[in-house]
Protein backbone atom coordinates (compact mmCIF):
# COMPACT_ATOMS: atom_id res chain seq x y z
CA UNK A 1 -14.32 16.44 15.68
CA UNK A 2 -11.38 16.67 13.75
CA UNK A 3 -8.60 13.88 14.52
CA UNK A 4 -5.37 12.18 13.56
CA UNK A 5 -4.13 8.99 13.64
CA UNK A 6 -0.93 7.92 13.05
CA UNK A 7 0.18 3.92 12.56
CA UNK A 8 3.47 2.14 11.05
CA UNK A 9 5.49 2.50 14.22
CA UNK A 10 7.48 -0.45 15.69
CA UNK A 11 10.92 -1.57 16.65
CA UNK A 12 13.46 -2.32 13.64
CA UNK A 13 17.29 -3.11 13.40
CA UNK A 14 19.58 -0.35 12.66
CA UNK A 15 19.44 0.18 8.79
CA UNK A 16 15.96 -0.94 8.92
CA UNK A 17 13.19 1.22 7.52
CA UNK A 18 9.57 1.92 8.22
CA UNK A 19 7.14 4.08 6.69
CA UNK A 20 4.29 6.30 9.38
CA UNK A 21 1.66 6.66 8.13
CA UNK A 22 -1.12 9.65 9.58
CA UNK A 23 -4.69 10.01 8.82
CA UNK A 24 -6.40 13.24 9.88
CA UNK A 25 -10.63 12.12 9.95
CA UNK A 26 -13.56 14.63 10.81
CA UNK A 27 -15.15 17.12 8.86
CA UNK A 28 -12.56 18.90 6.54
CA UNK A 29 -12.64 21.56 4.16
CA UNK A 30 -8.86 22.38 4.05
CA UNK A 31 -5.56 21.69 5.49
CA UNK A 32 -2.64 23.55 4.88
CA UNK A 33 0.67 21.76 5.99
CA UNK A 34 1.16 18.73 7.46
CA UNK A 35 4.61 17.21 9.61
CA UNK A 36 5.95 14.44 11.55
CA UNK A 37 7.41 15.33 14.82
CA UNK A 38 9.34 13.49 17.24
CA UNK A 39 10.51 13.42 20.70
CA UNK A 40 13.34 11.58 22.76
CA UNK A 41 13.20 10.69 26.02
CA UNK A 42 14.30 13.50 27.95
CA UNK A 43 14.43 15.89 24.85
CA UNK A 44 12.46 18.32 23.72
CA UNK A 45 9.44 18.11 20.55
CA UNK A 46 11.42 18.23 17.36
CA UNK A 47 10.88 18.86 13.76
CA UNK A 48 11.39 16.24 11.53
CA UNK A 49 9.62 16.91 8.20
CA UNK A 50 6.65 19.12 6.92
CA UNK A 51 4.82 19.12 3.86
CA UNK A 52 2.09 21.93 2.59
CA UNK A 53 -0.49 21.38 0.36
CA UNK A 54 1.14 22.39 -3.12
CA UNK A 55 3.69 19.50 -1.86
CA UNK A 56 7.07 21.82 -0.34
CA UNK A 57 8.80 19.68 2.08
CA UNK A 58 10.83 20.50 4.90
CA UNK A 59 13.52 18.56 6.03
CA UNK A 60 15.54 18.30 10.10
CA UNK A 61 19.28 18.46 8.81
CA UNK A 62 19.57 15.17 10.61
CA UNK A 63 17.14 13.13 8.42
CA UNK A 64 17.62 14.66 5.14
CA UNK A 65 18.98 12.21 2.72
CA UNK A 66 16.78 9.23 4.55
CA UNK A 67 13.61 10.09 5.32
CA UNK A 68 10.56 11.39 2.85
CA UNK A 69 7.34 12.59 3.70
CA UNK A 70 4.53 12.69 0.71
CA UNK A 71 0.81 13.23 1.34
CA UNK A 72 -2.45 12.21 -0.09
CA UNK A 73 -4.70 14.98 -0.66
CA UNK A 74 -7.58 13.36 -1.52
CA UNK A 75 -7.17 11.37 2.00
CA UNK A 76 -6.21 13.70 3.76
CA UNK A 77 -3.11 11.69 5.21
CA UNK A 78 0.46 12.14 5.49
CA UNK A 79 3.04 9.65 5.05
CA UNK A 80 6.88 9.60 6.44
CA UNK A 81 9.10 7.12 4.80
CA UNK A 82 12.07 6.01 7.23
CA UNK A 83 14.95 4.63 5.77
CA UNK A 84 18.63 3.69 7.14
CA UNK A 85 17.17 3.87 10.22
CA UNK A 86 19.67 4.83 13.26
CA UNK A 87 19.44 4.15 16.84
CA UNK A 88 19.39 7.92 17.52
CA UNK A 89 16.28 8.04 15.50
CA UNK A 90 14.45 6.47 18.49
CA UNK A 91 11.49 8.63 19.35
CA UNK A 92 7.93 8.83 19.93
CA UNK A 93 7.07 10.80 16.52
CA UNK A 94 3.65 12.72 15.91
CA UNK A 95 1.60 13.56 13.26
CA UNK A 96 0.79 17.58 13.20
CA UNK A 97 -2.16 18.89 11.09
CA UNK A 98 -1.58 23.02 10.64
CA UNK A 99 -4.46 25.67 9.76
CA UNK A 100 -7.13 22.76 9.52
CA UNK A 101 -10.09 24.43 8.36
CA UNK A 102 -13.59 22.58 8.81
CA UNK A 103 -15.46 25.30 6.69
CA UNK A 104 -14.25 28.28 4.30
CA UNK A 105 -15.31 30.72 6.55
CA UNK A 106 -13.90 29.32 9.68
CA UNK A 107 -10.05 30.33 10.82
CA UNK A 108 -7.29 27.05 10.61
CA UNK A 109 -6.89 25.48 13.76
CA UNK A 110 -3.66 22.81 14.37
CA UNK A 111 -3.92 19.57 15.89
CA UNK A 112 -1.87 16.92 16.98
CA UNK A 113 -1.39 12.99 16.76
CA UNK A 114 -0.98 10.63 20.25
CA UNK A 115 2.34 9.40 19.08
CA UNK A 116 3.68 6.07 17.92
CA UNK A 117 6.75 4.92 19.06
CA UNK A 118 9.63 4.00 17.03
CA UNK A 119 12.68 2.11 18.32
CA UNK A 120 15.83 1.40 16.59
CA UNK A 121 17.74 -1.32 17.76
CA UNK A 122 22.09 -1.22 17.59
């Protein structure tokens, strides 16, 4: 059973930063990209960052310049870096996993984190 966990959330002062961290366990053989995503109360799932397995990144408009998201292969976990945090950055934000393969001759399947909750204080 393939899962992910994600850790490093918490409440911080505006400016603040934090770094997420997301490890995906189970049996493994590949996984192609791998993202944060938040949500807001009341708002809808949002992109914040991607990154595929040769290392491209993907960045929301809104976080580019603060936030960085690296991964560890060999772990198999995904890391988002938070910095000059802002209240509107408040959100419960979830590790995705996409086209996880268990074996080379199965098809990629996604998964998805629980959350962790970050909240920025003014």
């Amino acid at each position: 059973q393939v899962q992910l966990v994600e850790s490093g959330g918490g409440l911080v002062q505006a400016g603040g930063s934090l770094r997420l961290s997301c490890a995906v366990s189970g049996r493994i053989f590949s996984i192609n990209a791998m993202g944060w995503y938040r949500q807001a109360p009341g708002k809808q799932r949002e992109l914040v960052a991607t990154i595929t397995s040769g290392g491209s990144t993907k960045y929301a408009d809104s976080v580019k310049g603060r936030f960085t998201i690296s991964r560890d292969n060999a772990k198999n976990t995904v890391y988002l870096q938070m910095n000059s945090l802002k209240p509107g950055d408040t959100a419960d934000y979830y590790c995705n996993a996409d086209n996880v393969r268990r074996n080379w001759y199965e098809n990629g399947m996604e998964f998805w984190g629980k959350g962790t909750l970050v909240t920025v204080s003014s």
